[in-house]
Protein backbone atom coordinates (compact mmCIF):
# COMPACT_ATOMS: atom_id res chain seq x y z
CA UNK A 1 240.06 -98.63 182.70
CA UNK A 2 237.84 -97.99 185.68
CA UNK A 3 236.73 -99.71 188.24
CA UNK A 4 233.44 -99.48 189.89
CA UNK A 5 234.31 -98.60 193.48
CA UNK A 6 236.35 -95.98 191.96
CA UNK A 7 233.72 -94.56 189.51
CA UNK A 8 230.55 -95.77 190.15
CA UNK A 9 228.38 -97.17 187.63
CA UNK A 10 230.56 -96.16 184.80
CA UNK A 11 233.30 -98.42 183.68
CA UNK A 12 234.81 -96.28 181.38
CA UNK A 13 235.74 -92.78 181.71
CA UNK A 14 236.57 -90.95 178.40
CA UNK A 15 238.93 -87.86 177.96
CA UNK A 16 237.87 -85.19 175.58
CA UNK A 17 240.68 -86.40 172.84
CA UNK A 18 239.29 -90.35 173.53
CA UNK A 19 235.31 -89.05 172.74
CA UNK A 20 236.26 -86.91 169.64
CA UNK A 21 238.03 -90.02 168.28
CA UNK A 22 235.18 -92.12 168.50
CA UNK A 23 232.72 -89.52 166.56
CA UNK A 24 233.12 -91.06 163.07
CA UNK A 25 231.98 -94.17 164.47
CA UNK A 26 229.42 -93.03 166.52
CA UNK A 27 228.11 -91.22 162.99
CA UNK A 28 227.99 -94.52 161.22
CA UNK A 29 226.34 -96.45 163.97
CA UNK A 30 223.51 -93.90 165.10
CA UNK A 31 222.80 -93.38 161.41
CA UNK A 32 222.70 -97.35 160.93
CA UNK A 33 219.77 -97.31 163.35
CA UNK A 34 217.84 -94.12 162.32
CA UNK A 35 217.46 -95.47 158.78
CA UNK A 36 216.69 -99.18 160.26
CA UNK A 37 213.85 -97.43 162.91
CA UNK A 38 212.59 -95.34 159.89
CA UNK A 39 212.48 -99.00 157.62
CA UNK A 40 210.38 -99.94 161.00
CA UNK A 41 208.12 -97.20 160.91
CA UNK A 42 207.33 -98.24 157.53
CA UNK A 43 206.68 -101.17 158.07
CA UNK A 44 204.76 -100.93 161.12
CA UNK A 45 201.60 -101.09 160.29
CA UNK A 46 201.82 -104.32 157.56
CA UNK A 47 203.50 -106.13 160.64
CA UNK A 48 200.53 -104.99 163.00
CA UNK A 49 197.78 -106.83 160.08
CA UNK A 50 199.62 -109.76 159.54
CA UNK A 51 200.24 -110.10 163.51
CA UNK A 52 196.44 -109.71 163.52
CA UNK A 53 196.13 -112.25 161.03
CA UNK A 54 198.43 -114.78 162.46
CA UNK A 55 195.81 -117.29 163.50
CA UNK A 56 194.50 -117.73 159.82
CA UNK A 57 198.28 -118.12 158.59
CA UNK A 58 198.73 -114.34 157.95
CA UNK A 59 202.10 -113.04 156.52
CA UNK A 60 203.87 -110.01 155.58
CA UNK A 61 205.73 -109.10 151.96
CA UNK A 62 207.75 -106.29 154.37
CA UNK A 63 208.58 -109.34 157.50
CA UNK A 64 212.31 -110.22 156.84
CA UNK A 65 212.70 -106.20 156.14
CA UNK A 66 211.09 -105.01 159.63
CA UNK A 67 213.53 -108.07 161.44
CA UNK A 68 216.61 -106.74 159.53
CA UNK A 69 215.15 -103.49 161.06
CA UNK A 70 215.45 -104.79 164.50
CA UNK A 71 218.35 -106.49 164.43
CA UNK A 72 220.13 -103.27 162.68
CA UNK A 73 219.05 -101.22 165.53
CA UNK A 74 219.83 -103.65 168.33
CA UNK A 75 223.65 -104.63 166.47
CA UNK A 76 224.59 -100.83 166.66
CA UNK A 77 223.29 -99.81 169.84
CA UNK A 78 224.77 -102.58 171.66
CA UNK A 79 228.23 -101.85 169.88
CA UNK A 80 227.81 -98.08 170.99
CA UNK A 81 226.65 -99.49 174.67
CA UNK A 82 230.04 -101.85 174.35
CA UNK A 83 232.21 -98.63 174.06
CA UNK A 84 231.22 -97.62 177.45
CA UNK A 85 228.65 -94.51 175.61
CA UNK A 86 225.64 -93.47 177.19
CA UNK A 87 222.92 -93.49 174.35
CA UNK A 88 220.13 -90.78 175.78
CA UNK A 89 217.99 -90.30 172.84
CA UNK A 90 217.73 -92.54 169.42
CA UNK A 91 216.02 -90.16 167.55
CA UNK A 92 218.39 -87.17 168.28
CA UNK A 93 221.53 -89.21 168.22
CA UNK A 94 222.52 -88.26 172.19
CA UNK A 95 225.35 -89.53 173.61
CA UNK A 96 227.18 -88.91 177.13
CA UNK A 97 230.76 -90.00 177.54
CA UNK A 98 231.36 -90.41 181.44
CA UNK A 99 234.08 -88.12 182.27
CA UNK A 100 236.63 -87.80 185.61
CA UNK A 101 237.27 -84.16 185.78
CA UNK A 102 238.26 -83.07 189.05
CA UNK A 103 236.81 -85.75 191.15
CA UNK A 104 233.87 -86.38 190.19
CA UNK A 105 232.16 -87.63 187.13
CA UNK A 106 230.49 -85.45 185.06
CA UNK A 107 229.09 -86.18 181.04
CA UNK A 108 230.65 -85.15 178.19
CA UNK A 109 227.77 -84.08 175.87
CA UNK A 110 227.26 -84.97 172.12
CA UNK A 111 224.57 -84.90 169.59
CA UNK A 112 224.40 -86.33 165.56
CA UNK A 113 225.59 -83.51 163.59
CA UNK A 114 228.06 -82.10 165.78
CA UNK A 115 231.13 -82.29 164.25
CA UNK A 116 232.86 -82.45 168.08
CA UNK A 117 232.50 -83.09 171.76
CA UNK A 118 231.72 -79.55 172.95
CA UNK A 119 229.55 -79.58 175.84
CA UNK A 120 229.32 -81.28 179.35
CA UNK A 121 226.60 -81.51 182.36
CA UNK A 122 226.79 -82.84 185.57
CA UNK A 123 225.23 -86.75 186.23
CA UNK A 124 222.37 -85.63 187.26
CA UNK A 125 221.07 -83.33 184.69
CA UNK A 126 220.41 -83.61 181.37
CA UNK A 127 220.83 -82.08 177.40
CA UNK A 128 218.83 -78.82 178.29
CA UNK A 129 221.56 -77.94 181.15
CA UNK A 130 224.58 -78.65 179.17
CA UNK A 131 227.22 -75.79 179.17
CA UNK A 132 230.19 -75.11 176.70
CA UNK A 133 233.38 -77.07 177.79
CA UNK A 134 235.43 -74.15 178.69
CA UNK A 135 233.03 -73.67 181.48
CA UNK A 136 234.11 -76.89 182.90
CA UNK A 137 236.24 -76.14 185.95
């Protein structure tokens, strides 16, 4: 859609109606990967003593579930990254969807559990700084 000389970094720009669209799937996939990194932190600690244990042909009952773990997580995230979404924060579900709103870019702002894109913040702030959409001029 973009291009880079014309955006910067950002190859796709998203309009409000685009960003609210892709909120069911963005649901499913950030979900996907908090109940694979909460499988992980289960797991953790067998993986750590059979890791330890290698050299003396350690093992794991939980292995195949912490890899399924990983490769959940790394499946969805690259899927959301695919989209052209800004992932900020796993655990919170934080998303940006770069935005071209009079000529510049700024970040439409979303978080799990919000049933819509409502905020925004400039580039170069962050999640605490984000202001209600109307205020975007």
């Amino acid at each position: 859609m973009a291009h880079d000389d014309e955006y910067g970094q950002h190859e796709r720009m998203f309009t409000l109606s685009e960003a609210n669209r892709l909120i069911p799937q963005l649901n499913s996939k950030l979900t996907s990967i908090q109940q694979a990194k909460a499988v992980l932190s289960r797991t953790k600690e067998d993986i750590k003593k059979a890791s330890a244990q290698a050299q003396y042909g350690g093992g794991s009952t939980v292995g195949h579930l912490y890899i399924l773990g990983l490769q959940q997580v790394s499946a969805n995230l690259q899927a959301i990254q695919e989209l052209g979404i800004l992932v900020k924060d796993l655990d919170t579900g934080l998303c940006d969807f770069p935005h071209f709103r009079d000529g510049r870019v700024v970040y439409l702002c979303w978080k799990l559990g919000e049933q819509e894109v409502r905020w925004w913040h400039e580039t170069t702030t962050g999640y605490k700084d984000r202001c209600p959409l109307e205020g975007l001029a």
